[in-house]
Each structure stands twice: as C-alpha cells, then as structure tokens.
C-alpha atoms as a PDB file:
ATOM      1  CA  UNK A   1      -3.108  -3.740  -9.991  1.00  0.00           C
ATOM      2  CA  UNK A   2      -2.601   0.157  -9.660  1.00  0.00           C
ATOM      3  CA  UNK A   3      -0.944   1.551  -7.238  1.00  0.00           C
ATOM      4  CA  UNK A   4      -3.232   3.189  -4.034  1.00  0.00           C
ATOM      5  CA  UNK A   5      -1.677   5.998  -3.730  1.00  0.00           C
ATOM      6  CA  UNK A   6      -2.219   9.589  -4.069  1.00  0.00           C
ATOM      7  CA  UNK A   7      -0.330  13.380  -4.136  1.00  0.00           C
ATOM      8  CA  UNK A   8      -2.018  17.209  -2.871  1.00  0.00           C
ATOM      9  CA  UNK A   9      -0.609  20.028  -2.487  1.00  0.00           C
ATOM     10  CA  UNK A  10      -2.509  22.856  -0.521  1.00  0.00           C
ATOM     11  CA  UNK A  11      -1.249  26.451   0.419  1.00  0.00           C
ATOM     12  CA  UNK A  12      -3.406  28.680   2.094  1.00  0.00           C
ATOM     13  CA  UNK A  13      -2.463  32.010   4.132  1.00  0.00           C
ATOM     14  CA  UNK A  14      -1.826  30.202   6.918  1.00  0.00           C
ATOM     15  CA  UNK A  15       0.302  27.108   5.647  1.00  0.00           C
ATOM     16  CA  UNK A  16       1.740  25.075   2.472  1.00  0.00           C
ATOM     17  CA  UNK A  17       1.717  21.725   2.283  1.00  0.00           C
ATOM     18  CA  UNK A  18       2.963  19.220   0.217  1.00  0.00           C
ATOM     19  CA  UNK A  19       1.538  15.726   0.396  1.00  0.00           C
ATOM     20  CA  UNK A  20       2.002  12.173  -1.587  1.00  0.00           C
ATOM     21  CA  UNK A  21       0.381   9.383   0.105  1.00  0.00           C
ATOM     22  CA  UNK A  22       0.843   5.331  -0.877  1.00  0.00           C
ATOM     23  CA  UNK A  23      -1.226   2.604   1.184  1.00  0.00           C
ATOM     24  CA  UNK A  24       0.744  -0.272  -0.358  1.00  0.00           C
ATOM     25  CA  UNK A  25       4.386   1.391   0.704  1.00  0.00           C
ATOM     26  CA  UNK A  26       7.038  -0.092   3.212  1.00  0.00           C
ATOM     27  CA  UNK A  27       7.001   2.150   6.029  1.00  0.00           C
ATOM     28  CA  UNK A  28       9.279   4.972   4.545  1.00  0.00           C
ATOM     29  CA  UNK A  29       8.737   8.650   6.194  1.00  0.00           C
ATOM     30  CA  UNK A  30      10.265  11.560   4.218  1.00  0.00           C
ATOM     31  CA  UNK A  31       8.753  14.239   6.456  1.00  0.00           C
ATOM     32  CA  UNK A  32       9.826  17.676   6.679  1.00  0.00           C
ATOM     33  CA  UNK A  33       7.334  20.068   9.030  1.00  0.00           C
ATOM     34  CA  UNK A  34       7.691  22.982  11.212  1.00  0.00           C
ATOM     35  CA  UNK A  35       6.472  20.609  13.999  1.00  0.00           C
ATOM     36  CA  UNK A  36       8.732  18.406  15.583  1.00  0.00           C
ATOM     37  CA  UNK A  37       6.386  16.304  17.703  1.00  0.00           C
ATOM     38  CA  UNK A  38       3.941  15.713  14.990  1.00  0.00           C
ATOM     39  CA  UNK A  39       6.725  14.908  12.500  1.00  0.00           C
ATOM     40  CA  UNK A  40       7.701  12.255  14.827  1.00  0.00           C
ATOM     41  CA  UNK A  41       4.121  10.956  15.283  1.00  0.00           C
ATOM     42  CA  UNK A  42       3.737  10.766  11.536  1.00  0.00           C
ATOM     43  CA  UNK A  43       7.028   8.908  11.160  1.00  0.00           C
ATOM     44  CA  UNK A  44       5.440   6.654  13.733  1.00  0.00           C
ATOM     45  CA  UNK A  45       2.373   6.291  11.978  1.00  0.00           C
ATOM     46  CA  UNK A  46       3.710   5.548   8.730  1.00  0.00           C
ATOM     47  CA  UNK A  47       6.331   2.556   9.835  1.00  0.00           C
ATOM     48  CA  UNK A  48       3.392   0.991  11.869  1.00  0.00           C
ATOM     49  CA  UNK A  49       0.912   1.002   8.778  1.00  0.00           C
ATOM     50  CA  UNK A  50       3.916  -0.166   6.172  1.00  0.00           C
ATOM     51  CA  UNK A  51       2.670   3.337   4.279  1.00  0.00           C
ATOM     52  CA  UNK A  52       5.021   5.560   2.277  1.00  0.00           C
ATOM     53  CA  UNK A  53       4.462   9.022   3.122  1.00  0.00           C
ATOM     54  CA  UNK A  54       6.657  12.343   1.394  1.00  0.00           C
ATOM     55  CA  UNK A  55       5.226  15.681   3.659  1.00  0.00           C
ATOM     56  CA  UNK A  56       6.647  19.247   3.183  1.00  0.00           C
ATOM     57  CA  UNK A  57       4.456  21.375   6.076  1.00  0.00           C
ATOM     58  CA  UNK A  58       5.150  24.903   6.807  1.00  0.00           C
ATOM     59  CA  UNK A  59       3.069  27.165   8.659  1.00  0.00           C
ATOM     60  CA  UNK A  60       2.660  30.177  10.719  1.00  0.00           C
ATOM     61  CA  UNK A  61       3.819  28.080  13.607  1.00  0.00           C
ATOM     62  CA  UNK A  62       5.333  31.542  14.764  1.00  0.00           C
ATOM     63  CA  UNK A  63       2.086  31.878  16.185  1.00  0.00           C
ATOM     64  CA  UNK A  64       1.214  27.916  17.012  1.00  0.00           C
ATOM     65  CA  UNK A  65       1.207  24.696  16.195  1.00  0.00           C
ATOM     66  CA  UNK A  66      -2.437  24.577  15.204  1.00  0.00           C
ATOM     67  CA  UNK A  67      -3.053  25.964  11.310  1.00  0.00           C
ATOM     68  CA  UNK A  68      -0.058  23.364  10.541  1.00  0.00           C
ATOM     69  CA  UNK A  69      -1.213  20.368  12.433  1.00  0.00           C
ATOM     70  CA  UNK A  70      -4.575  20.979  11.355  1.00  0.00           C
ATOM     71  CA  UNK A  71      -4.312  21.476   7.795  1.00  0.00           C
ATOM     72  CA  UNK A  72      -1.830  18.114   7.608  1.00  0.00           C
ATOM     73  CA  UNK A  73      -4.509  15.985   9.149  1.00  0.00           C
ATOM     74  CA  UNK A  74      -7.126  17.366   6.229  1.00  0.00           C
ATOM     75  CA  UNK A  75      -4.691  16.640   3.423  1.00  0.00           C
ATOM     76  CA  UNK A  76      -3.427  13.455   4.798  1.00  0.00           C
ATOM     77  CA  UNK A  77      -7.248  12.414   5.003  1.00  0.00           C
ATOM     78  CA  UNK A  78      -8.017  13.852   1.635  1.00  0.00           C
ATOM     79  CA  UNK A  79      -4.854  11.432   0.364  1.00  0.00           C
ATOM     80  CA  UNK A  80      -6.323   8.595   1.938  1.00  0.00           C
ATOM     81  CA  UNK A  81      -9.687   8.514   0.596  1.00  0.00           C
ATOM     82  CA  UNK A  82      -8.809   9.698  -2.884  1.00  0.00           C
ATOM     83  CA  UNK A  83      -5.851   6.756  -2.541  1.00  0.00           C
ATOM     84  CA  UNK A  84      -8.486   4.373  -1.482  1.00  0.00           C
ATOM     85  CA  UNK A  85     -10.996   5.372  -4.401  1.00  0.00           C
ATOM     86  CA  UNK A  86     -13.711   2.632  -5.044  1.00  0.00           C
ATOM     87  CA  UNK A  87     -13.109   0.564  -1.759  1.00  0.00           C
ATOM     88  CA  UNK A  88     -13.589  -2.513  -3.553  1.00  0.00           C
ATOM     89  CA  UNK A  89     -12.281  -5.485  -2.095  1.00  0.00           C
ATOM     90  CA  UNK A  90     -10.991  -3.868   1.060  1.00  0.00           C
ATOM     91  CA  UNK A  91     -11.689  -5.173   4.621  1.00  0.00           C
ATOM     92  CA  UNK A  92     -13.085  -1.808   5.452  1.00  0.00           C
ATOM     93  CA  UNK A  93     -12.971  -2.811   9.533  1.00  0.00           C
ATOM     94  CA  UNK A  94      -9.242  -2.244  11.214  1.00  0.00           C
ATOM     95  CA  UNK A  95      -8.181  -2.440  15.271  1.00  0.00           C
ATOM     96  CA  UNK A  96      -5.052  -2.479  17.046  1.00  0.00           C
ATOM     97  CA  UNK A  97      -4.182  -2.457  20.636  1.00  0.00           C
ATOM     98  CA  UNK A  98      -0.664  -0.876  20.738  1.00  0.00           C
ATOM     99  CA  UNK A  99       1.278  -0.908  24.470  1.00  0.00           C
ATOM    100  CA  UNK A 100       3.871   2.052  25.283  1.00  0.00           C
ATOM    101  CA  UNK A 101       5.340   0.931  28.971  1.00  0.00           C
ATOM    102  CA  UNK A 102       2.781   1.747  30.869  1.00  0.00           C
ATOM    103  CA  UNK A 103       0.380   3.134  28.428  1.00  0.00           C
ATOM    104  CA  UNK A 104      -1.892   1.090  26.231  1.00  0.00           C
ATOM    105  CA  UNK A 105      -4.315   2.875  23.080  1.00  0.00           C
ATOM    106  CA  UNK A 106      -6.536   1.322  20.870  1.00  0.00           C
ATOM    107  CA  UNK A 107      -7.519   2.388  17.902  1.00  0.00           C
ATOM    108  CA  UNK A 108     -10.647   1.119  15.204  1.00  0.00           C
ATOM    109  CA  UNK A 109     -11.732   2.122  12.134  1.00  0.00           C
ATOM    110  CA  UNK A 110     -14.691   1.776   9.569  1.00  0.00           C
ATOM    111  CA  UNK A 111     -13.616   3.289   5.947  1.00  0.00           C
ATOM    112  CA  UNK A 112     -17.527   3.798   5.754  1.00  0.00           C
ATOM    113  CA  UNK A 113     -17.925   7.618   3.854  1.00  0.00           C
ATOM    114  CA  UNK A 114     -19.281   7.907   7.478  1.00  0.00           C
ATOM    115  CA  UNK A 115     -17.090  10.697   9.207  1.00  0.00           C
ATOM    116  CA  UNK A 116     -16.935  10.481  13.078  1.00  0.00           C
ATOM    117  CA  UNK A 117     -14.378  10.859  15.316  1.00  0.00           C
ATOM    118  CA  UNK A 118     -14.604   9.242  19.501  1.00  0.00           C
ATOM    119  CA  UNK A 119     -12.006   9.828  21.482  1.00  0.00           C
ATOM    120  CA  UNK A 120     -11.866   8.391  25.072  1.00  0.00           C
ATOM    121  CA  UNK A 121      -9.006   8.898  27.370  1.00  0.00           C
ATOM    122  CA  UNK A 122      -6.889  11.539  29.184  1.00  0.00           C
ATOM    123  CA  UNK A 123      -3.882  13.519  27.440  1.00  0.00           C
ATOM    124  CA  UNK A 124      -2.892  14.438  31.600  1.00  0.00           C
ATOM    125  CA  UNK A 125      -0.055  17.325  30.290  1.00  0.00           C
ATOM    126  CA  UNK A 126      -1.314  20.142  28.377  1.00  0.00           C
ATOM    127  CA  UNK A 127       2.310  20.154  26.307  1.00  0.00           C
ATOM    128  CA  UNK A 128       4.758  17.353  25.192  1.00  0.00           C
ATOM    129  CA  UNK A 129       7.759  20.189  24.779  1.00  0.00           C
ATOM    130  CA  UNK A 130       6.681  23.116  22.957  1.00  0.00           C
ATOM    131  CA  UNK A 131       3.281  20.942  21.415  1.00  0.00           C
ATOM    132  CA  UNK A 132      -0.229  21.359  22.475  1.00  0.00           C
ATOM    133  CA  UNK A 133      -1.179  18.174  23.363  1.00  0.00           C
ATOM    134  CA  UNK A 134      -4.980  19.627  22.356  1.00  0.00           C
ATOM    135  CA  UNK A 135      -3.841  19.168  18.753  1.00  0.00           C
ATOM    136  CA  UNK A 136      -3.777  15.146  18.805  1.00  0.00           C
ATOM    137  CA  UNK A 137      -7.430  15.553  18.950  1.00  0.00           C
ATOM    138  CA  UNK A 138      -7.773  18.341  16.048  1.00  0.00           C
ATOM    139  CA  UNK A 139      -5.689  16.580  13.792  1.00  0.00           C
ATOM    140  CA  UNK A 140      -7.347  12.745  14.843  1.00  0.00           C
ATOM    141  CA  UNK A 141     -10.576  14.572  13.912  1.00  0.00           C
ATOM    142  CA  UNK A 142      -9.744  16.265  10.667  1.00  0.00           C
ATOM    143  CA  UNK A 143      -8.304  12.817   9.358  1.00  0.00           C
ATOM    144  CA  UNK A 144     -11.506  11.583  10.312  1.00  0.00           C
ATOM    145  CA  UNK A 145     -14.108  14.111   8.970  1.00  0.00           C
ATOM    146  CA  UNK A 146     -11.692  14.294   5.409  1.00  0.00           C
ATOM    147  CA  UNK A 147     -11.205  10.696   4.839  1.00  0.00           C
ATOM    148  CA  UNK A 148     -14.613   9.745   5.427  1.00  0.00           C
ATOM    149  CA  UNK A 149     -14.270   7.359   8.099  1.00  0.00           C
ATOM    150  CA  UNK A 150     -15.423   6.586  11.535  1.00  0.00           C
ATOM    151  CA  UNK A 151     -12.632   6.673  13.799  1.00  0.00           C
ATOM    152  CA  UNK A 152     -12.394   5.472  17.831  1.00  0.00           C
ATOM    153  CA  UNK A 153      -9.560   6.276  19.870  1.00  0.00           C
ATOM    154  CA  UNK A 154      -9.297   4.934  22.949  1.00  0.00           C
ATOM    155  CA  UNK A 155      -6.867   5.276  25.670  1.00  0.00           C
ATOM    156  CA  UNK A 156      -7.386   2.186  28.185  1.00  0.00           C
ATOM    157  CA  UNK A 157      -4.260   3.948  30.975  1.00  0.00           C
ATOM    158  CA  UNK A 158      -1.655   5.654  30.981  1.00  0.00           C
ATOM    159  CA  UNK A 159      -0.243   8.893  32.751  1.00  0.00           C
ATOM    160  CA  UNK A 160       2.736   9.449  30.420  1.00  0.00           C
ATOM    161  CA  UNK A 161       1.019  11.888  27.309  1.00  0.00           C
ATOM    162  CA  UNK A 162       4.008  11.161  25.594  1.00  0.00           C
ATOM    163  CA  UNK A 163       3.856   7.845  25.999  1.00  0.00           C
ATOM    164  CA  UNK A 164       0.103   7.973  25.315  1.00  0.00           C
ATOM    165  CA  UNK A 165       0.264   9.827  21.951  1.00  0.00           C
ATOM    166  CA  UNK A 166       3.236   7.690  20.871  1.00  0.00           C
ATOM    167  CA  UNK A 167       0.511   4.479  21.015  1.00  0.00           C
ATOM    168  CA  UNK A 168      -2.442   6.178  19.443  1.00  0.00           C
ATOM    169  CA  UNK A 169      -0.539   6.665  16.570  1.00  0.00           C
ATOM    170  CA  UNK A 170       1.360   3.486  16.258  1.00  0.00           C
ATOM    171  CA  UNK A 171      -2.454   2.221  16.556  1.00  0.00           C
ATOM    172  CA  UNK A 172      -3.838   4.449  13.726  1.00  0.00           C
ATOM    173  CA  UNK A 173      -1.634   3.191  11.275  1.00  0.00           C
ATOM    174  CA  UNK A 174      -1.759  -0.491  12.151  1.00  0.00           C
ATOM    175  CA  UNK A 175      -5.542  -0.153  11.843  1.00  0.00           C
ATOM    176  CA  UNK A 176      -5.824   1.622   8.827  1.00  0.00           C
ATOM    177  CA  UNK A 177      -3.282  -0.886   7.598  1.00  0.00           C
ATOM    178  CA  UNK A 178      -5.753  -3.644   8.783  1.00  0.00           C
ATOM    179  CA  UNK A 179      -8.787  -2.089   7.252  1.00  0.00           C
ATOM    180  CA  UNK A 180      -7.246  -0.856   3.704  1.00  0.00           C
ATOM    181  CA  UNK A 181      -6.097  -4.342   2.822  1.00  0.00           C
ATOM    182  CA  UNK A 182      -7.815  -6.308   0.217  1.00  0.00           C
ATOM    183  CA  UNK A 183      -9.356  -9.618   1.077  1.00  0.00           C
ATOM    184  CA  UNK A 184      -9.594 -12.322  -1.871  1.00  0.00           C
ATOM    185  CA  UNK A 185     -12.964 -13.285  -0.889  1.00  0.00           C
ATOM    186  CA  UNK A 186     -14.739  -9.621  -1.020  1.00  0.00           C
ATOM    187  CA  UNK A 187     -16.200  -8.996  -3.997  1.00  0.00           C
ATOM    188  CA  UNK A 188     -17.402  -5.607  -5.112  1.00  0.00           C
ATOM    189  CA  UNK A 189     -17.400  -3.248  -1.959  1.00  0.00           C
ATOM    190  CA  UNK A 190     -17.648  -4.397   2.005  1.00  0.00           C
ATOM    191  CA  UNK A 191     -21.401  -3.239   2.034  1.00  0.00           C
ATOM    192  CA  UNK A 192     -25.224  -4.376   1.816  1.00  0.00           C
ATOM    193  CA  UNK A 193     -25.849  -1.140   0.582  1.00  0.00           C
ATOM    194  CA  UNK A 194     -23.117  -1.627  -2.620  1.00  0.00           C
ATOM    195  CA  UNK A 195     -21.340   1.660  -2.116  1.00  0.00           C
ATOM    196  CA  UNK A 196     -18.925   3.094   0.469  1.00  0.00           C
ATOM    197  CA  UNK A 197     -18.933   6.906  -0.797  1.00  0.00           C
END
C-alpha cells in the first residue's frame, strides 16, 4: 500500500511555509513556527492522531499572529486532502470527546468534499499569552474549507481557554484519525453517490 502522505510548500508576502503531512505516521511533531501556542497545539494534534507532521512557518507575526496561523491551517488542509486522494476504503465519519480538567471538547468529522465548519462553545479570554484566541476559529475553518470536510467543534464546558483549546485539538486529531482509517469491509468509497471529491 502507498504511503498517505503528502509535502507543500507555500510563500506568499505575508508568510513561508513548509509542510509534509503523513496520515499513517506515529505521532512525531517536527514543528518550527513563529507561533508558540499554535506550535504547541499542532504538536498536540499530531500525537493524538498518531500523524507525522514536519512544519517550517514564518510570518509577519511582527504584526500578528493571523497571516501565519491562517495560512498553516490552508496548507495543512491542502496536505490532508491531497494525502487522502481517492478516499477509498476510509471510514470517512470520526468523533472524539477529549476531557482537559475541567474542560471537555468534542470534535466530528465527515471527509465528504463538503466544506463546513460549526463551532459551538465559548473561548472566555481573548489571549492565551501573546495568542489571539480568535485564531482557533480561523485556522479550525481554513482546515475545514481546504480539506474539504465538514467539521463540528463543540465545547460542552469549560472556563479555562487554555484548557479549552488544548481539548479541541487533542479531539481534531483523534477524529481525523478515526475517520481516515481504512475499514476492510468498505469497498470503493464511503458513498451512495460513488465519489467523495
């Protein structure tokens, strides 16, 4: 079987980034960014869905955090759905309640060439540290819209954001773990209409 994986590189005026992407990995993070909290996030991300992600990010983060977070969530969702390519044999469907003390998210996700994003819950602090805590949302919904997938966020409670965060992206990658893993008994693609893209 090939290997799901996939590598982009994008430079604009406002940021360079360098991107390699592998579904079938073992949780390994080499990140390198200009944003602290989001590389952390990512790392996150990546153990929880057993991915293998390499990310060089810098941006103009000498004005914000935004260009940088922003532009990482489209190439990490361009990654995934060019790693994914035909769908075939995937579960397509993922969900995962993840608990932080006293926070609790839950993520699900349709890999269904269907972009949405729906995100319910409260980030109460408008910064963890120096990040906007506005961003979770712009990069939640550029993943979305460049994957192609439908993509709910929920946060049941909470009042710690960085507690909150912390379990919406543990979440993310133990759903998309859950939905881009083949099952034996699909044949062809997850879908009465035959295609997924």
């Amino acid at each position: 079987m090939s290997k799901r994986e996939a590598s982009i590189q994008r430079k604009t005026n406002e940021t360079n980034i360098e991107l390699s992407f592998l579904i079938d990995g073992e949780g390994k993070a080499n990140l390198e960014t200009d944003v602290p909290f989001m590389t952390h996030m990512l790392d996150l991300f990546t153990k929880h869905g057993l991915f293998n992600l390499d990310l060089t990010a810098k941006g103009d983060t000498e004005i914000d955090d935004h260009h940088t977070t922003e532009d990482v969530g489209i190439v990490l969702g361009s990654a995934l759905k060019q790693a994914l390519g035909d769908k075939k044999g995937i579960k397509r469907y993922g969900n995962a309640f993840v608990p932080m003390d006293e926070a609790l998210a839950q993520v699900v996700v349709d890999l269904s060439d269907r972009p949405h994003l729906e995100f319910r819950g409260e980030l109460p602090a408008q910064k963890v540290g120096t990040f906007d805590t506005e961003l979770v949302h712009e990069f939640l919904w550029k993943l979305a819209l460049e994957a192609r997938m439908n993509l709910h966020v929920i946060v049941h409670y909470g009042h710690n954001t960085h507690h909150i965060i912390e379990a919406i992206f543990k979440a993310l990658g133990r759903a998309l773990d859950d939905a881009t893993q083949k099952d034996p008994r699909v044949t062809g693609v997850p879908s009465t209409k035959g295609s997924l893209g």
